[in-house]
PDB file of N, CA and C in Angstrom:
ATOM      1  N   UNK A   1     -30.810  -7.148  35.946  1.00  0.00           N
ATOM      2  CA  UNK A   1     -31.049  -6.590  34.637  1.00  0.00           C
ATOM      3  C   UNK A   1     -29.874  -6.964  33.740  1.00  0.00           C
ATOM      4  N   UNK A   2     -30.464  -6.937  32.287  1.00  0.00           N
ATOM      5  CA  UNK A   2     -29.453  -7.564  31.941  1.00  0.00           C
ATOM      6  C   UNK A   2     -28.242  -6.779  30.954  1.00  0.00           C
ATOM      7  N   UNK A   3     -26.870  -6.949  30.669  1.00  0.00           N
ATOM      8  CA  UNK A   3     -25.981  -5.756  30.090  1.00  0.00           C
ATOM      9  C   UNK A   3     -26.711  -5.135  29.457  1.00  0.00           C
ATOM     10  N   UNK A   4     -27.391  -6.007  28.191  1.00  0.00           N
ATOM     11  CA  UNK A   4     -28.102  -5.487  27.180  1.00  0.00           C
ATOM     12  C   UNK A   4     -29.163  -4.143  27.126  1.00  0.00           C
ATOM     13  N   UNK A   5     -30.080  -4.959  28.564  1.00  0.00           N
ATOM     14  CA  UNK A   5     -31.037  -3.698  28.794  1.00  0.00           C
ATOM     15  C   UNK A   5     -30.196  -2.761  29.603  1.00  0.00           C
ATOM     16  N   UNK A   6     -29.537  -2.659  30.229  1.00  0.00           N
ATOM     17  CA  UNK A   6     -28.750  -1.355  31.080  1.00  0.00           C
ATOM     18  C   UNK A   6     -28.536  -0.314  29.908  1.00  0.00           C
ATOM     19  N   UNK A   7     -27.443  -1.059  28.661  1.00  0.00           N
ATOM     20  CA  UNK A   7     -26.960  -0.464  27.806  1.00  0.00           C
ATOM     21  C   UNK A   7     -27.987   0.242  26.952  1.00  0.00           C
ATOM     22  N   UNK A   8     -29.815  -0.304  26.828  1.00  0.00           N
ATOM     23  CA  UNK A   8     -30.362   0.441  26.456  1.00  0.00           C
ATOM     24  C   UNK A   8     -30.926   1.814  27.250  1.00  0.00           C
ATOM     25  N   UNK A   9     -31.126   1.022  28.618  1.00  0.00           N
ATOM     26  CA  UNK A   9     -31.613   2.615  29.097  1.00  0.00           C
ATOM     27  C   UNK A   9     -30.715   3.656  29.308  1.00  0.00           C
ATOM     28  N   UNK A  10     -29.408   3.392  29.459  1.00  0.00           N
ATOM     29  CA  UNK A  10     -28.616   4.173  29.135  1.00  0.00           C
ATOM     30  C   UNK A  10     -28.777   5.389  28.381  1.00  0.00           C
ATOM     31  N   UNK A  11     -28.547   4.635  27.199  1.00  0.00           N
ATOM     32  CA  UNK A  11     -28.331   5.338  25.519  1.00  0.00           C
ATOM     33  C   UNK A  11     -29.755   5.987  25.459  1.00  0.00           C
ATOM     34  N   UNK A  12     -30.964   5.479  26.132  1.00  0.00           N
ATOM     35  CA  UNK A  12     -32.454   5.937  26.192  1.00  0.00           C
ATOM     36  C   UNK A  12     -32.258   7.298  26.962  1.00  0.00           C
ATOM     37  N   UNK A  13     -31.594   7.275  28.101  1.00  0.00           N
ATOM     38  CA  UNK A  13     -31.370   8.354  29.334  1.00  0.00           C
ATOM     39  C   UNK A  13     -30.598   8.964  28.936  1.00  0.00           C
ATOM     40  N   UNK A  14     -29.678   9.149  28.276  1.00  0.00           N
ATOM     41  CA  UNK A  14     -28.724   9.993  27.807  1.00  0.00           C
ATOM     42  C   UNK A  14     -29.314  11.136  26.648  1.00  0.00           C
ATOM     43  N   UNK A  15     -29.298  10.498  25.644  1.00  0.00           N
ATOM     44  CA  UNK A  15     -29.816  10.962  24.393  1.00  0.00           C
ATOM     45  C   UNK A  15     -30.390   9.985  23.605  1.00  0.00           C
ATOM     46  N   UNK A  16     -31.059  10.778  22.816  1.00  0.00           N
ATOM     47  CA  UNK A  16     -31.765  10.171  21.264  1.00  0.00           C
ATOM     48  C   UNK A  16     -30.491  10.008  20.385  1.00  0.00           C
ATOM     49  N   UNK A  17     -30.793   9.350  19.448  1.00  0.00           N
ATOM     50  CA  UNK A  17     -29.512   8.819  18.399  1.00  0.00           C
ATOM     51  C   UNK A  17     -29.939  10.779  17.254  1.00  0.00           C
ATOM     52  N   UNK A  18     -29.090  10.823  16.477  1.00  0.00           N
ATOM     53  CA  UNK A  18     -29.258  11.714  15.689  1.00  0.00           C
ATOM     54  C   UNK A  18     -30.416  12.041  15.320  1.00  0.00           C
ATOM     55  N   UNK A  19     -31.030  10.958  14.659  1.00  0.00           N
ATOM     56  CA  UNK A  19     -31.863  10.529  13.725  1.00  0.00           C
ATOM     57  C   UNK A  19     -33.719  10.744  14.528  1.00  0.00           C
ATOM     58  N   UNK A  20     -33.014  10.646  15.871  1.00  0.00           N
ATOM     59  CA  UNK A  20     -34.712  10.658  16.761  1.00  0.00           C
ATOM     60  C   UNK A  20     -35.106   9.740  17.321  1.00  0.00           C
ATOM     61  N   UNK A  21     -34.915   8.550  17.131  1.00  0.00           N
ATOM     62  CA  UNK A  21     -34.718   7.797  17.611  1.00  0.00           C
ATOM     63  C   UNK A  21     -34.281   6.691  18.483  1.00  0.00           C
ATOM     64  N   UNK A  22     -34.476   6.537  19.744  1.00  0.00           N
ATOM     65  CA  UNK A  22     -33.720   5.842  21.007  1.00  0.00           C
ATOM     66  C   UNK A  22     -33.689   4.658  20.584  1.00  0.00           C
ATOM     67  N   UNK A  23     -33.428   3.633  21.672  1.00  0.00           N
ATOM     68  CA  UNK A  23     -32.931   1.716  21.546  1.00  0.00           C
ATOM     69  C   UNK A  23     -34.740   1.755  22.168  1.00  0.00           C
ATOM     70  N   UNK A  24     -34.962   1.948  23.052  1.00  0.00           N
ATOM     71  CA  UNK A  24     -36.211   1.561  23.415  1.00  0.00           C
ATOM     72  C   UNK A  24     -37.728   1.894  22.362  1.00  0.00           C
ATOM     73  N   UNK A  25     -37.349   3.186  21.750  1.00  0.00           N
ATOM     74  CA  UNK A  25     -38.579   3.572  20.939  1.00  0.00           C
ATOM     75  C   UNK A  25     -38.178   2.428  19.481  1.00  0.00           C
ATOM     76  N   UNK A  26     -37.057   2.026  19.165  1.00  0.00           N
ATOM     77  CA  UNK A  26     -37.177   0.715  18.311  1.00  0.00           C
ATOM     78  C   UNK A  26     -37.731  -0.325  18.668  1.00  0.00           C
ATOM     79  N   UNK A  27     -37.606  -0.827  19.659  1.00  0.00           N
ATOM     80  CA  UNK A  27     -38.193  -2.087  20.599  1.00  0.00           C
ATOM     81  C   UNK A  27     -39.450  -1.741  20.789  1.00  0.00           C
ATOM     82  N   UNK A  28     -40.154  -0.599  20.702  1.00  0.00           N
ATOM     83  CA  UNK A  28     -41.193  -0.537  21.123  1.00  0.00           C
ATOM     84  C   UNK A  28     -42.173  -0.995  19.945  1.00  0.00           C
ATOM     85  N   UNK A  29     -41.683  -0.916  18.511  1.00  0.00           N
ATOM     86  CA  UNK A  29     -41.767  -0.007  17.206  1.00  0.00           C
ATOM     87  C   UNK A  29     -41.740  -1.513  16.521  1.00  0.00           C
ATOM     88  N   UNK A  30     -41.036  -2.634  17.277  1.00  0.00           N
ATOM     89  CA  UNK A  30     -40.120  -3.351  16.260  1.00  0.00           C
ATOM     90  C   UNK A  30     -41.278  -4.410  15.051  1.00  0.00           C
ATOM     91  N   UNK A  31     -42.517  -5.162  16.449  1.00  0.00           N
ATOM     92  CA  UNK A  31     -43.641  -5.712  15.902  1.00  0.00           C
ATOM     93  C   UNK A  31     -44.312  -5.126  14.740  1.00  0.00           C
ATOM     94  N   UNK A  32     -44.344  -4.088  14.528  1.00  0.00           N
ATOM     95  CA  UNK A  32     -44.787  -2.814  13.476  1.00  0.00           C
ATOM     96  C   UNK A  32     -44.223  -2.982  12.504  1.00  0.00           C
ATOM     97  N   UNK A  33     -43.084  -2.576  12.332  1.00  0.00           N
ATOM     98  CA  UNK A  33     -41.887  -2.409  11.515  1.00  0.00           C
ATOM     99  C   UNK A  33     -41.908  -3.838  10.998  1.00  0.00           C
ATOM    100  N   UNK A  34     -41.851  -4.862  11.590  1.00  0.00           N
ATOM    101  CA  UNK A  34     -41.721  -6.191  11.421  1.00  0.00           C
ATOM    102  C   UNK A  34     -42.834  -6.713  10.344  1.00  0.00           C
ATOM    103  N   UNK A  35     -43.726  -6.586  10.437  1.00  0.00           N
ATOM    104  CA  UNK A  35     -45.123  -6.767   9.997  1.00  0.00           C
ATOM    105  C   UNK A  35     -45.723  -5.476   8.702  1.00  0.00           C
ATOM    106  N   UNK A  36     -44.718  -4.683   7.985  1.00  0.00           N
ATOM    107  CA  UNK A  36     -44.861  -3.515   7.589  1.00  0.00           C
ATOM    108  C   UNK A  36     -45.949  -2.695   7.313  1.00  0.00           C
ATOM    109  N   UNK A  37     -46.659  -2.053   8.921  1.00  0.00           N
ATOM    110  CA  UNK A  37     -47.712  -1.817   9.239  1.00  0.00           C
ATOM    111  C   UNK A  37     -46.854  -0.182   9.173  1.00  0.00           C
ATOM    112  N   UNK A  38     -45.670   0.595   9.171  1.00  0.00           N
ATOM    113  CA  UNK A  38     -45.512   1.711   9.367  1.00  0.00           C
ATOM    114  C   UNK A  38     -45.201   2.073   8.002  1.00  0.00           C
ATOM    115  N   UNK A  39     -45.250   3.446   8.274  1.00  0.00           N
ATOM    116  CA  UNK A  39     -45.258   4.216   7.348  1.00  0.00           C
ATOM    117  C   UNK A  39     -43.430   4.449   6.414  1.00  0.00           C
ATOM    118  N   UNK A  40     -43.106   4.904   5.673  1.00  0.00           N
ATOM    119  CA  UNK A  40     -41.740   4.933   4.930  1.00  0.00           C
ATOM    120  C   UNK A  40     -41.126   5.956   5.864  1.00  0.00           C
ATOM    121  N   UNK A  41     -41.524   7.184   6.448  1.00  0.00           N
ATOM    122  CA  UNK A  41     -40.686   7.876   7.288  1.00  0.00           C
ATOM    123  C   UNK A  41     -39.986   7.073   9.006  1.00  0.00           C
ATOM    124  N   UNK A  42     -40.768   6.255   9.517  1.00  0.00           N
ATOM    125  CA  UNK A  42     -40.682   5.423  10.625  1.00  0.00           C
ATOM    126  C   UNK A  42     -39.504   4.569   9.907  1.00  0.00           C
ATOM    127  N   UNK A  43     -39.823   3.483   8.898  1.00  0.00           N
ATOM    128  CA  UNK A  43     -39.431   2.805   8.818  1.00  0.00           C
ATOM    129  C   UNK A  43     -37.653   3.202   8.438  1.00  0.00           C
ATOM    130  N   UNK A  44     -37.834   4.219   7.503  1.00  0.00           N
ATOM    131  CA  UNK A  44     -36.223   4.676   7.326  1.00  0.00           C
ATOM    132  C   UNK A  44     -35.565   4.969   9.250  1.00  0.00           C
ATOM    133  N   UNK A  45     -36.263   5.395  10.113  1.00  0.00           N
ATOM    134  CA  UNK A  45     -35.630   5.881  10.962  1.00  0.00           C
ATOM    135  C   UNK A  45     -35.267   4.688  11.933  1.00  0.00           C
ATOM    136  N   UNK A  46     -35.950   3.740  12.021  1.00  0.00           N
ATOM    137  CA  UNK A  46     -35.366   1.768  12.353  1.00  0.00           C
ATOM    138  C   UNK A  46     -34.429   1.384  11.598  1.00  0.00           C
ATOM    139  N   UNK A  47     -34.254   1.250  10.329  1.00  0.00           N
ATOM    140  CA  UNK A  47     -33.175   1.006   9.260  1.00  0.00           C
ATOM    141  C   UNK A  47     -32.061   1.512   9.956  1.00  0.00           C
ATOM    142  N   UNK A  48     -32.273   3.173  10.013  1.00  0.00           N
ATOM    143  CA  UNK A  48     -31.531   4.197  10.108  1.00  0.00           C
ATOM    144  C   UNK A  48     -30.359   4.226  11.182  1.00  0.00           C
ATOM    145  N   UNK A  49     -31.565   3.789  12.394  1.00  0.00           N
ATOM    146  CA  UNK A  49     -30.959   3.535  13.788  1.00  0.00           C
ATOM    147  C   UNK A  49     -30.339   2.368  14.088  1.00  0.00           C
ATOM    148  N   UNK A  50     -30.796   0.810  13.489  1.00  0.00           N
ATOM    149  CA  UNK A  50     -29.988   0.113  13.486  1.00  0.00           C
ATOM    150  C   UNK A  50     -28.947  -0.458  12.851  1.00  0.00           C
ATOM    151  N   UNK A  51     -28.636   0.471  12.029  1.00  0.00           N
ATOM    152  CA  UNK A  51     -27.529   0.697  11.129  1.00  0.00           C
ATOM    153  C   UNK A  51     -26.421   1.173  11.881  1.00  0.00           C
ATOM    154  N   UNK A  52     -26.896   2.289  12.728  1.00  0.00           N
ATOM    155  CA  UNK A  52     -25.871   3.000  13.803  1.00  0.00           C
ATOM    156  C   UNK A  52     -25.549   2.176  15.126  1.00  0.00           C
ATOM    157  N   UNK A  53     -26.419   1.326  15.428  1.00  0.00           N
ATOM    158  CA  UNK A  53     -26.556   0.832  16.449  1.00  0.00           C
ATOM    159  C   UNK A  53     -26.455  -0.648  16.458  1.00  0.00           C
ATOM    160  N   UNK A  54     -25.317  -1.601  16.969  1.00  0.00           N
ATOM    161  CA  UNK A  54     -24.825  -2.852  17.421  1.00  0.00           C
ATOM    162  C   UNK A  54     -26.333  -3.954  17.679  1.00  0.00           C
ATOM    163  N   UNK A  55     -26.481  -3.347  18.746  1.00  0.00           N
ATOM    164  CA  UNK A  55     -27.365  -3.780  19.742  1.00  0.00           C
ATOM    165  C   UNK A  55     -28.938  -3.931  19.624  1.00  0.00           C
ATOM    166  N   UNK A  56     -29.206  -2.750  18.560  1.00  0.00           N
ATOM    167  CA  UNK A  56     -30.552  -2.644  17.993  1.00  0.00           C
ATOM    168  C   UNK A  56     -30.398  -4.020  16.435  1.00  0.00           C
ATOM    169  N   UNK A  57     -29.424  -3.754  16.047  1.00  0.00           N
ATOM    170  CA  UNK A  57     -29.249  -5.080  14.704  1.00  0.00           C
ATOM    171  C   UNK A  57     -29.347  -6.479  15.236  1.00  0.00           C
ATOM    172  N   UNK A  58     -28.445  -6.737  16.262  1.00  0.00           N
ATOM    173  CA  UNK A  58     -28.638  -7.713  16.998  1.00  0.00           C
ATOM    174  C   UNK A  58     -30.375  -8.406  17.320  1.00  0.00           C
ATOM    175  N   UNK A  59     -30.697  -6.815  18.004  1.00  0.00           N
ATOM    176  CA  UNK A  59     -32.392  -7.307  18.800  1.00  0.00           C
ATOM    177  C   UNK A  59     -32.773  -7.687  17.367  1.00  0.00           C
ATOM    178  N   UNK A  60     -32.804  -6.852  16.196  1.00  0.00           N
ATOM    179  CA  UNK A  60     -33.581  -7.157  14.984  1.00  0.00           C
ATOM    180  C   UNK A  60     -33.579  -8.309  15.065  1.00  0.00           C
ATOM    181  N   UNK A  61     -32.269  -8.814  14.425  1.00  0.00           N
ATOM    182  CA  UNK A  61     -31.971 -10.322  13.829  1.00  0.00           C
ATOM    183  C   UNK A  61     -32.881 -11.213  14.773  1.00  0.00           C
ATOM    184  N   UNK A  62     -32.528 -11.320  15.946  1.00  0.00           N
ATOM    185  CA  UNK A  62     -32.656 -12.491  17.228  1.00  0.00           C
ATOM    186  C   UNK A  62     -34.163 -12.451  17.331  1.00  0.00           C
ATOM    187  N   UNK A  63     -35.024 -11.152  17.121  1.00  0.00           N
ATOM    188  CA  UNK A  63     -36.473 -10.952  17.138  1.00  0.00           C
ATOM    189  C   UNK A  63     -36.963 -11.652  15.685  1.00  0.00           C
ATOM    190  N   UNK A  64     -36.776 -11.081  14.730  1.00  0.00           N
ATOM    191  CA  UNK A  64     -37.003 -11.615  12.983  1.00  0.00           C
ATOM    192  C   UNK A  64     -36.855 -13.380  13.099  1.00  0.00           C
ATOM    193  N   UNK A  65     -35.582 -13.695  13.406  1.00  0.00           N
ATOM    194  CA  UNK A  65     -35.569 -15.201  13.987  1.00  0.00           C
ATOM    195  C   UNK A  65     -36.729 -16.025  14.721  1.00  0.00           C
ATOM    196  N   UNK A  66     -36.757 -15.423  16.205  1.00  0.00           N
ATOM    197  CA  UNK A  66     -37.673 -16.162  17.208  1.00  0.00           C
ATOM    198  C   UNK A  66     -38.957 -15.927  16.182  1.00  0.00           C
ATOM    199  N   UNK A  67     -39.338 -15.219  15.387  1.00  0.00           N
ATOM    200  CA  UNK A  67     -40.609 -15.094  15.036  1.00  0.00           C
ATOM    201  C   UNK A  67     -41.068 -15.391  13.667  1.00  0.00           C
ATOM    202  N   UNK A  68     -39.859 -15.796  13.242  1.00  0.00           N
ATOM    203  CA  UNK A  68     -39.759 -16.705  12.079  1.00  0.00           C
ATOM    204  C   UNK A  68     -39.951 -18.421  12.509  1.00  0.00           C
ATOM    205  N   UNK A  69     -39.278 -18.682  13.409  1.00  0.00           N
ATOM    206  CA  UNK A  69     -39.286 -20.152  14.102  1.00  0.00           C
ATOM    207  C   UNK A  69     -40.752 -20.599  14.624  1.00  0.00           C
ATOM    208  N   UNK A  70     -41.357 -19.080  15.509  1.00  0.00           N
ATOM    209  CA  UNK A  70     -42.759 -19.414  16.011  1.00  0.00           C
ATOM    210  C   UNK A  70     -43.635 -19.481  14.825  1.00  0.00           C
ATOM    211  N   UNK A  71     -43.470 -18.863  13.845  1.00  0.00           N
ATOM    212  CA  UNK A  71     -44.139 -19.241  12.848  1.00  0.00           C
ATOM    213  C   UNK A  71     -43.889 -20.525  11.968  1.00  0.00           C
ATOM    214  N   UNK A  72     -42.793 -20.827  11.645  1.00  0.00           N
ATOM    215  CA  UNK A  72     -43.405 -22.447  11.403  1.00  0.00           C
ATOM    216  C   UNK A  72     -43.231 -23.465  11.768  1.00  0.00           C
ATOM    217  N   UNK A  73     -42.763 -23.170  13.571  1.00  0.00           N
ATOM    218  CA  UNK A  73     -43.798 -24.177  14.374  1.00  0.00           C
ATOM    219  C   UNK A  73     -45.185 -24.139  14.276  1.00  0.00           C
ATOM    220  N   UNK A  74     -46.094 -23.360  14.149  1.00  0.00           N
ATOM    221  CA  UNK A  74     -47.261 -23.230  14.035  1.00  0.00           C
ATOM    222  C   UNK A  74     -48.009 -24.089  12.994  1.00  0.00           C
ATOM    223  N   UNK A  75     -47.376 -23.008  11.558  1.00  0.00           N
ATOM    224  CA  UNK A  75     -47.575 -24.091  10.514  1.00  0.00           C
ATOM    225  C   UNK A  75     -47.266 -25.638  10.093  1.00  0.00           C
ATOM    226  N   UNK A  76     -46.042 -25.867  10.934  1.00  0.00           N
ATOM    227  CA  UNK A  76     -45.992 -27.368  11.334  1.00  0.00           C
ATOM    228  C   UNK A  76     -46.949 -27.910  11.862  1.00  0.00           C
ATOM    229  N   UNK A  77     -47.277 -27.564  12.995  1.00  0.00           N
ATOM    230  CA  UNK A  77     -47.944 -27.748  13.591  1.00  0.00           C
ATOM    231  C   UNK A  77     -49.547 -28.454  13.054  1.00  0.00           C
ATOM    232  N   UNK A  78     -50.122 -27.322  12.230  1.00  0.00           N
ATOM    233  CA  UNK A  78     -51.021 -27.068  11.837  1.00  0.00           C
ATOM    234  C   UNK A  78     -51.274 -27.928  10.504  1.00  0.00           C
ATOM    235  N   UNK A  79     -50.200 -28.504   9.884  1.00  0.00           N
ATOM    236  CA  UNK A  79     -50.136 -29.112   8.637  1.00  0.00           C
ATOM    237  C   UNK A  79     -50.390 -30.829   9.335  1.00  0.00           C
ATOM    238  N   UNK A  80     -49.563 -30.927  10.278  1.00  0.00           N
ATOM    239  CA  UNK A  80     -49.880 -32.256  10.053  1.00  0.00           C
ATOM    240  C   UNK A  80     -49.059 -32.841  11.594  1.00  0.00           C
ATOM    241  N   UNK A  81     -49.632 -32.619  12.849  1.00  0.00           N
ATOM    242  CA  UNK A  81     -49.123 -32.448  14.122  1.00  0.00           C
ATOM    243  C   UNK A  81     -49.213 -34.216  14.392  1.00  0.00           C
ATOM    244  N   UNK A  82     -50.090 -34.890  13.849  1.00  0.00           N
ATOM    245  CA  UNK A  82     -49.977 -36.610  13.857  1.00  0.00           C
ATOM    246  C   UNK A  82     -48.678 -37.280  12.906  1.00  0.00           C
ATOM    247  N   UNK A  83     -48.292 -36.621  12.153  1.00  0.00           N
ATOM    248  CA  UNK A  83     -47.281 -37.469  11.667  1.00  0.00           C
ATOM    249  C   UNK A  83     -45.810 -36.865  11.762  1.00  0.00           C
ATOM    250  N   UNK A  84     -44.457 -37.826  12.271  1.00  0.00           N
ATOM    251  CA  UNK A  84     -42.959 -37.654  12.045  1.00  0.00           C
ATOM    252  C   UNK A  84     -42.634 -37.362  10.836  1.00  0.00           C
ATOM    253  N   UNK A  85     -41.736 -36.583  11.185  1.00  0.00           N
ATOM    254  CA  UNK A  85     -40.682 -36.465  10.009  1.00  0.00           C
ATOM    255  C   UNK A  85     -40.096 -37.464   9.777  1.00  0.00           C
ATOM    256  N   UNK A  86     -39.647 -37.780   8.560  1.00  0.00           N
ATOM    257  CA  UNK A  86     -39.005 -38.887   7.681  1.00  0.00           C
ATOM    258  C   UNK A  86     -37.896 -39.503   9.082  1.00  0.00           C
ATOM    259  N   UNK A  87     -36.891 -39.062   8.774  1.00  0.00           N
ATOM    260  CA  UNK A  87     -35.353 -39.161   9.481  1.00  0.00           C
ATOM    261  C   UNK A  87     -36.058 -39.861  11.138  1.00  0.00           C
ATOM    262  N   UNK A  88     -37.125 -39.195  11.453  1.00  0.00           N
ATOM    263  CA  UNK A  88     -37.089 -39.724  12.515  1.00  0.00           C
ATOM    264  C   UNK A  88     -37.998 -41.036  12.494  1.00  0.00           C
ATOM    265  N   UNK A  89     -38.830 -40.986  12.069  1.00  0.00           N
ATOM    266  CA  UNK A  89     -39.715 -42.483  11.783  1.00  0.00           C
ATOM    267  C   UNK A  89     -38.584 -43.386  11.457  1.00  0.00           C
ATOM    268  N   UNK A  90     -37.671 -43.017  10.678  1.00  0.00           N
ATOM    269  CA  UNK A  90     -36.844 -44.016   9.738  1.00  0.00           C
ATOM    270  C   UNK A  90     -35.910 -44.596  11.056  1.00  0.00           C
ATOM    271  N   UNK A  91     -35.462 -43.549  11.933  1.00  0.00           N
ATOM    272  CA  UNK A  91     -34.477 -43.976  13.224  1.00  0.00           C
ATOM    273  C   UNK A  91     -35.139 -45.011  14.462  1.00  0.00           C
ATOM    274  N   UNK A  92     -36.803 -44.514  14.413  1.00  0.00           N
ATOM    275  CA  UNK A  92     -37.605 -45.404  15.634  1.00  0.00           C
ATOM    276  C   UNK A  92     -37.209 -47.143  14.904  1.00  0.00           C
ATOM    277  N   UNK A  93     -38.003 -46.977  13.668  1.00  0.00           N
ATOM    278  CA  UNK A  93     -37.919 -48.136  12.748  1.00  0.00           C
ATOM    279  C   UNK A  93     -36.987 -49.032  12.948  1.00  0.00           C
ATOM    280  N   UNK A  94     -35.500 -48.601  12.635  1.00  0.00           N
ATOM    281  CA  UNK A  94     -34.340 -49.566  12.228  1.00  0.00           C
ATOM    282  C   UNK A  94     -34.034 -49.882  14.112  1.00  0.00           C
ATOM    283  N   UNK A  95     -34.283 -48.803  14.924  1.00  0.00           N
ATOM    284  CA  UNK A  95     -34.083 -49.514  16.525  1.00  0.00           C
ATOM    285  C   UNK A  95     -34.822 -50.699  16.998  1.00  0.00           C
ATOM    286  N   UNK A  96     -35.990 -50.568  16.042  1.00  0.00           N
ATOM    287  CA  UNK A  96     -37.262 -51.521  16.820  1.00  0.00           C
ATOM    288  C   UNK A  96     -36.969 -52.853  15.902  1.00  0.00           C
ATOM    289  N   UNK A  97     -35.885 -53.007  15.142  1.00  0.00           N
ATOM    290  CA  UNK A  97     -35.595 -53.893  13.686  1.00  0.00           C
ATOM    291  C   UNK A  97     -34.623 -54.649  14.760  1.00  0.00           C
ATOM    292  N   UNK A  98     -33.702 -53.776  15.713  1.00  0.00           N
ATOM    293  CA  UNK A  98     -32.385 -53.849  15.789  1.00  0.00           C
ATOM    294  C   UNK A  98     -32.151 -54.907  17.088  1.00  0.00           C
ATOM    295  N   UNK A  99     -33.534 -54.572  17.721  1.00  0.00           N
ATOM    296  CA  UNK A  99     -33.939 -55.191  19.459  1.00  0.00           C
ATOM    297  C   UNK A  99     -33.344 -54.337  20.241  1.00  0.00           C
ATOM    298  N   UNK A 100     -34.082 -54.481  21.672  1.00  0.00           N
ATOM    299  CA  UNK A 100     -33.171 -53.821  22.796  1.00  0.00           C
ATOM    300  C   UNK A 100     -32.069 -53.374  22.608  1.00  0.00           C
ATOM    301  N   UNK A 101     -31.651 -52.224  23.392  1.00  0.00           N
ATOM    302  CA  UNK A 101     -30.262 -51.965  23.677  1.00  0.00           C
ATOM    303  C   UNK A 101     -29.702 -52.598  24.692  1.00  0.00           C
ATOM    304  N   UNK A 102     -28.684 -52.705  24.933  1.00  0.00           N
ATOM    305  CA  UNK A 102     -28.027 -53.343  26.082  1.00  0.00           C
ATOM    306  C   UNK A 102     -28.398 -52.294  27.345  1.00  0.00           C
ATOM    307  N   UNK A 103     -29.033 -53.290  28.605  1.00  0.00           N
ATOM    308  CA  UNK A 103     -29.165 -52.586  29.607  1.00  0.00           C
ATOM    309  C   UNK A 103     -30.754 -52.664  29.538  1.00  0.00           C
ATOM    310  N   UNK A 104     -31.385 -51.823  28.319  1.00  0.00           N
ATOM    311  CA  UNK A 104     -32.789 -52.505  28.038  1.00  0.00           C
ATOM    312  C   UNK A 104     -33.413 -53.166  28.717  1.00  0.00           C
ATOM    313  N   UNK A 105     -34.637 -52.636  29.786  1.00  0.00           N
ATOM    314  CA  UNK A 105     -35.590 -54.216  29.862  1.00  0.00           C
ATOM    315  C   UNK A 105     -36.584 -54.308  29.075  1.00  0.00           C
TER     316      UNK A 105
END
């Protein structure tokens, strides 16, 4: 298991943060919150908690990220999955201009 999760069930097994809120009932919460499917009382108490909390800002960020990235891979994806990006067409190009590399068969 990993520090991270120890340190949540911990803080889960111990107590609730002030506010009502544990590390796990955010994680549970976060897809929600993320997608602003909750209500203004929930949502102040995620704000709330990961304001107080290291580890919960962290998960935010690193979650908001991965699911920012899966999303436009997707839409990459989806726009136009047959054609390179510039930079790289332009790099195949000037190699295939340039001949073999040494070692090359």
């Amino acid at each position: 298991m990993s520090k991270v999760k120890v340190m949540r069930t911990i803080k889960s097994a111990v107590a609730k943060s002030p506010i009502g809120l544990s590390c796990c009932d955010l994680e549970e919460r976060v897809d929600a919150y993320l997608e602003n499917e909750l209500g203004w009382p929930a949502k102040m108490k995620i704000r709330m908690h990961a304001a107080m909390c290291r580890d919960c800002t962290s998960y935010l960020r690193a979650y908001t990220a991965t699911r920012d990235l899966v999303r436009a891979a997707i839409r990459t994806e989806a726009e136009g999955a047959d054609t390179l990006p510039d930079d790289i067409a332009r790099k195949i190009l000037e190699r295939k201009k340039s001949g073999p590399e040494d070692g090359a068969a």
